[in-house]
C-alpha atoms as a PDB file:
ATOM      1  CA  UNK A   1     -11.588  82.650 130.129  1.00  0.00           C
ATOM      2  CA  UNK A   2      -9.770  80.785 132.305  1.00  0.00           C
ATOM      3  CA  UNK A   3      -8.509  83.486 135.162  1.00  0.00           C
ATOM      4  CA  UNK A   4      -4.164  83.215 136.353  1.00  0.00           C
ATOM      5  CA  UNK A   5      -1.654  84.521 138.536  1.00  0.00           C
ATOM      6  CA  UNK A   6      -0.030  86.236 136.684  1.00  0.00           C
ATOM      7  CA  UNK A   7       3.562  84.769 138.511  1.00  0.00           C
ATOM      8  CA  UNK A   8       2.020  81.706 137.132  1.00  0.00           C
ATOM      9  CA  UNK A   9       3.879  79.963 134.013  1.00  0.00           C
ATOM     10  CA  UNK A  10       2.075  77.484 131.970  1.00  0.00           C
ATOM     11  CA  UNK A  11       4.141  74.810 130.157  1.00  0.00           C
ATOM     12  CA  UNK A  12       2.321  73.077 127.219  1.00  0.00           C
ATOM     13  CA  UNK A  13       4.626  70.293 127.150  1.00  0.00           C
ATOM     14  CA  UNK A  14       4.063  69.656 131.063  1.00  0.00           C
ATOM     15  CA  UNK A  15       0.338  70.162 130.756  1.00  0.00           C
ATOM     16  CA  UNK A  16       0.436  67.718 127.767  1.00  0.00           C
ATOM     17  CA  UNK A  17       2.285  64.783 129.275  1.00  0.00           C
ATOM     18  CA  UNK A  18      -0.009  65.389 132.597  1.00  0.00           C
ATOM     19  CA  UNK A  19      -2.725  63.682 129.933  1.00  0.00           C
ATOM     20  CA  UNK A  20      -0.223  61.100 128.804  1.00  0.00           C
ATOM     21  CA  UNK A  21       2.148  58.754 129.723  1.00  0.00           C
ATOM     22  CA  UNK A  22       5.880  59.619 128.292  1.00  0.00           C
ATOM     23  CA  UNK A  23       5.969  56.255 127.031  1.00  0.00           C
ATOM     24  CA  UNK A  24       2.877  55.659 125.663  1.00  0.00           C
ATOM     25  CA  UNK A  25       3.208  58.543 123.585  1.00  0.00           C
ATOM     26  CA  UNK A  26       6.718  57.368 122.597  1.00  0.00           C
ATOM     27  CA  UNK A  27       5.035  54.185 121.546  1.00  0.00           C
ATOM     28  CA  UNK A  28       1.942  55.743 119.521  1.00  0.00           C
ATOM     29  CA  UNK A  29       5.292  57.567 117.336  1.00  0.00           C
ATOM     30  CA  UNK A  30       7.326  54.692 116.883  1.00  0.00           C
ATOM     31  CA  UNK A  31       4.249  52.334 115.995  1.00  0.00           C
ATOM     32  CA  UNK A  32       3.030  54.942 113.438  1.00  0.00           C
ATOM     33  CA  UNK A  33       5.912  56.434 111.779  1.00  0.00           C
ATOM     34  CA  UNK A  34       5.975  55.426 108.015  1.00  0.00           C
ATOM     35  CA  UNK A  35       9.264  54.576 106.832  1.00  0.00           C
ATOM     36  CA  UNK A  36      10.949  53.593 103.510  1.00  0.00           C
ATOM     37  CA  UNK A  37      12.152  50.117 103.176  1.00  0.00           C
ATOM     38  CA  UNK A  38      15.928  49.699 103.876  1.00  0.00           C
ATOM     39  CA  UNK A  39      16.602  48.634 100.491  1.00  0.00           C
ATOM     40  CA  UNK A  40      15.156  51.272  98.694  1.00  0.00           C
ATOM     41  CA  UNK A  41      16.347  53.648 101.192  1.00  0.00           C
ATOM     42  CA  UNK A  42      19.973  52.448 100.446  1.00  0.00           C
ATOM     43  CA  UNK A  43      19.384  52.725  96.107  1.00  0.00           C
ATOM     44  CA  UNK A  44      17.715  56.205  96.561  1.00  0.00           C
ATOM     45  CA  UNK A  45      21.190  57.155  98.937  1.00  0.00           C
ATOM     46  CA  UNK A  46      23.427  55.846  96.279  1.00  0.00           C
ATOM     47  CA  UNK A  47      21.961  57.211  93.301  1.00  0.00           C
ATOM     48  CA  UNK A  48      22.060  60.587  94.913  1.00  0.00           C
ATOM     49  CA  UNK A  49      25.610  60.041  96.033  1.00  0.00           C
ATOM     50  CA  UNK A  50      26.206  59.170  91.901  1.00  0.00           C
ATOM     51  CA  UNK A  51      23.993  62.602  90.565  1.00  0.00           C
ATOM     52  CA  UNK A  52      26.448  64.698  93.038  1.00  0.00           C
ATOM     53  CA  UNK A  53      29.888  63.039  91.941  1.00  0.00           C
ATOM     54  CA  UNK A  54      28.438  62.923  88.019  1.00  0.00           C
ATOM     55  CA  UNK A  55      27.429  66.670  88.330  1.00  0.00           C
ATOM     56  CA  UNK A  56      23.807  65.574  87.541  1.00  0.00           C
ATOM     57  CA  UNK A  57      21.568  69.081  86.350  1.00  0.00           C
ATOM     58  CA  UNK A  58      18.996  67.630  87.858  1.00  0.00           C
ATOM     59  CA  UNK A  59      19.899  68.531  91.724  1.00  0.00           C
ATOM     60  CA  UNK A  60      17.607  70.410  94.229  1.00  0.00           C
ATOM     61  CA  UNK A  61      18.591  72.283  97.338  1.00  0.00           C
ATOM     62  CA  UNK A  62      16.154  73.917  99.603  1.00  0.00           C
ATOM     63  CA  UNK A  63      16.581  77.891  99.701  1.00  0.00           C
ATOM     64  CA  UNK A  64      19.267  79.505 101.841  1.00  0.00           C
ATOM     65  CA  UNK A  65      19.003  82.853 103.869  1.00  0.00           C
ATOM     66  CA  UNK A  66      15.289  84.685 104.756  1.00  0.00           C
ATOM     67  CA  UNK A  67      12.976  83.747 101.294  1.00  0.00           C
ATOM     68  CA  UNK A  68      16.192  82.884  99.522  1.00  0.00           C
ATOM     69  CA  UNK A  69      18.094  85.811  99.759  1.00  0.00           C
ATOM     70  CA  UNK A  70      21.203  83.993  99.988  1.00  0.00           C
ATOM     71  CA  UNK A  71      20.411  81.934  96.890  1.00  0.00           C
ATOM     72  CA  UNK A  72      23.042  83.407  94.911  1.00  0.00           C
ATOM     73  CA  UNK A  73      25.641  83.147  96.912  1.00  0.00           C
ATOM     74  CA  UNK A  74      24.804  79.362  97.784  1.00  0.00           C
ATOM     75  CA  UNK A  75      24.841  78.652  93.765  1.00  0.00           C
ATOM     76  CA  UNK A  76      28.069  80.265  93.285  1.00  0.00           C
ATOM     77  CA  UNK A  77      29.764  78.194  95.933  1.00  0.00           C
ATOM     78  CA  UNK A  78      28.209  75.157  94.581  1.00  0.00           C
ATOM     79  CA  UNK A  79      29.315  76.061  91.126  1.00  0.00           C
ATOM     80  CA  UNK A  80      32.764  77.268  91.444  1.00  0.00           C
ATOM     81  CA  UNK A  81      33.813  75.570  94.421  1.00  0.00           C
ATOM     82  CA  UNK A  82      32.094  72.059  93.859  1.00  0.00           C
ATOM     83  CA  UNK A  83      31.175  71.834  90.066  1.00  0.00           C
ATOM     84  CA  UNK A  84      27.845  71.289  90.651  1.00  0.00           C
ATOM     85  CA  UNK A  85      25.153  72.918  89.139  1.00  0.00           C
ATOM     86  CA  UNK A  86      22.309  73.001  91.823  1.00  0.00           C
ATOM     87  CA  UNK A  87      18.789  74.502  91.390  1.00  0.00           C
ATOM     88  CA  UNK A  88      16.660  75.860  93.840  1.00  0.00           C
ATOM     89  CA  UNK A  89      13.531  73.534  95.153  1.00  0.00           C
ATOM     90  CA  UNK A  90      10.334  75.850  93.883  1.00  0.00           C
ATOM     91  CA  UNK A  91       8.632  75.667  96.845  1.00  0.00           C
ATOM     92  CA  UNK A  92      11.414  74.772  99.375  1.00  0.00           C
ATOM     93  CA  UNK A  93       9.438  71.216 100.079  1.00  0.00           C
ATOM     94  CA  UNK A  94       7.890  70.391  96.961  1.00  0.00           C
ATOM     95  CA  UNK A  95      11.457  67.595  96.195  1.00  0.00           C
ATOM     96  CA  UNK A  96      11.677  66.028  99.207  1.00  0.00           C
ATOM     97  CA  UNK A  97       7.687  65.911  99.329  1.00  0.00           C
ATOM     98  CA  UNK A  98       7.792  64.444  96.097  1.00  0.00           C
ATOM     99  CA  UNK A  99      10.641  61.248  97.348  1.00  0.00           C
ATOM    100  CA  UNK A 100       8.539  60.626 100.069  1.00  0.00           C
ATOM    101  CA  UNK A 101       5.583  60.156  98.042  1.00  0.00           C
ATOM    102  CA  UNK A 102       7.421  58.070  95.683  1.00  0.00           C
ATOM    103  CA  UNK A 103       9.347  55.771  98.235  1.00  0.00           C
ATOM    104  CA  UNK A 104       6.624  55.146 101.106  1.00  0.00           C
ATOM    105  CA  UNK A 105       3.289  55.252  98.509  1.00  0.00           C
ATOM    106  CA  UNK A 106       1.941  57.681 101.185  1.00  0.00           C
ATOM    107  CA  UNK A 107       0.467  61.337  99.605  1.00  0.00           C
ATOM    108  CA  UNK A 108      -0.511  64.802 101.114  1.00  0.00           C
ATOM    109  CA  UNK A 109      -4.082  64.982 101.454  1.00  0.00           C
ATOM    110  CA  UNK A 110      -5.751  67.981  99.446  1.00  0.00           C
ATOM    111  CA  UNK A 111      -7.804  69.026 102.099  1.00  0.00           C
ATOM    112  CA  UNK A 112      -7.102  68.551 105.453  1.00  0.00           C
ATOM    113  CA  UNK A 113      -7.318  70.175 108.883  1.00  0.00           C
ATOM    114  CA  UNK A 114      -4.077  71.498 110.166  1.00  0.00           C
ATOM    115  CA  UNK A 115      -3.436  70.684 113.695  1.00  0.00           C
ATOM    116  CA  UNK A 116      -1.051  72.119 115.548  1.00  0.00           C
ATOM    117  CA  UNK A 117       2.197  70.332 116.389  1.00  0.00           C
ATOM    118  CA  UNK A 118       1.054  68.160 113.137  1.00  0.00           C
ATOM    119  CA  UNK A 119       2.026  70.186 109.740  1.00  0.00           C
ATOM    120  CA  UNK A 120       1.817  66.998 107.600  1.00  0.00           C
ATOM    121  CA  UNK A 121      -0.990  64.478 107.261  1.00  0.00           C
ATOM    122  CA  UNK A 122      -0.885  61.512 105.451  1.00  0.00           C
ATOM    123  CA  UNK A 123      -2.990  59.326 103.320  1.00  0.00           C
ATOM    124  CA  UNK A 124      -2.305  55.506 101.785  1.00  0.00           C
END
């Protein structure tokens, strides 16, 4: 093991970008981020827009407070203030997992090793 001062601080992001070049890692993410096309982007925006002012049942929200312990109190306001009856995602990603899937063709992989710094992987 690798011996220190212990006055010594190590900073991962330093360390990191002593390995590589701010901008060629800046590159690597813009060159491989997956987006959604514009116009489909623009459809899924306005159909939500339409669920929320038709008062659509069928409308997720991710869990609010420590493990949803503020759940109720985020219904109620949704409810009685807005008229909207919300439910709760199951999983607190599994809806917005789900779009994603649908609107780039990209999936989760079953199995996959989790890297850290990278919580999702993708496969085409």
């Amino acid at each position: 093991m690798n011996q220190m001062n212990k006055e010594e601080i190590l900073d991962g992001y330093e360390q990191f970008f002593q390995l590589f070049a701010v901008e060629e890692f800046i590159k690597f993410g813009l060159d491989k981020t997956i987006t959604v096309d514009q116009k489909k982007a623009k459809q899924e925006w306005t159909a939500l827009v339409n669920r929320i002012e038709n008062k659509d049942d069928n409308l997720y929200i991710r869990n609010m407070g420590q493990k949803g312990n503020k759940n109720d109190t985020l219904k109620k306001m949704y409810e009685e203030v807005m008229g909207i009856p919300i439910k709760f995602d199951p999983n607190n990603n599994l809806k917005p997992t789900q779009r994603i899937e649908k609107l780039t063709g990209y999936k989760k992989k079953e199995k996959h090793i989790q890297l850290s710094g990278f919580a999702c992987i993708w496969k085409h």
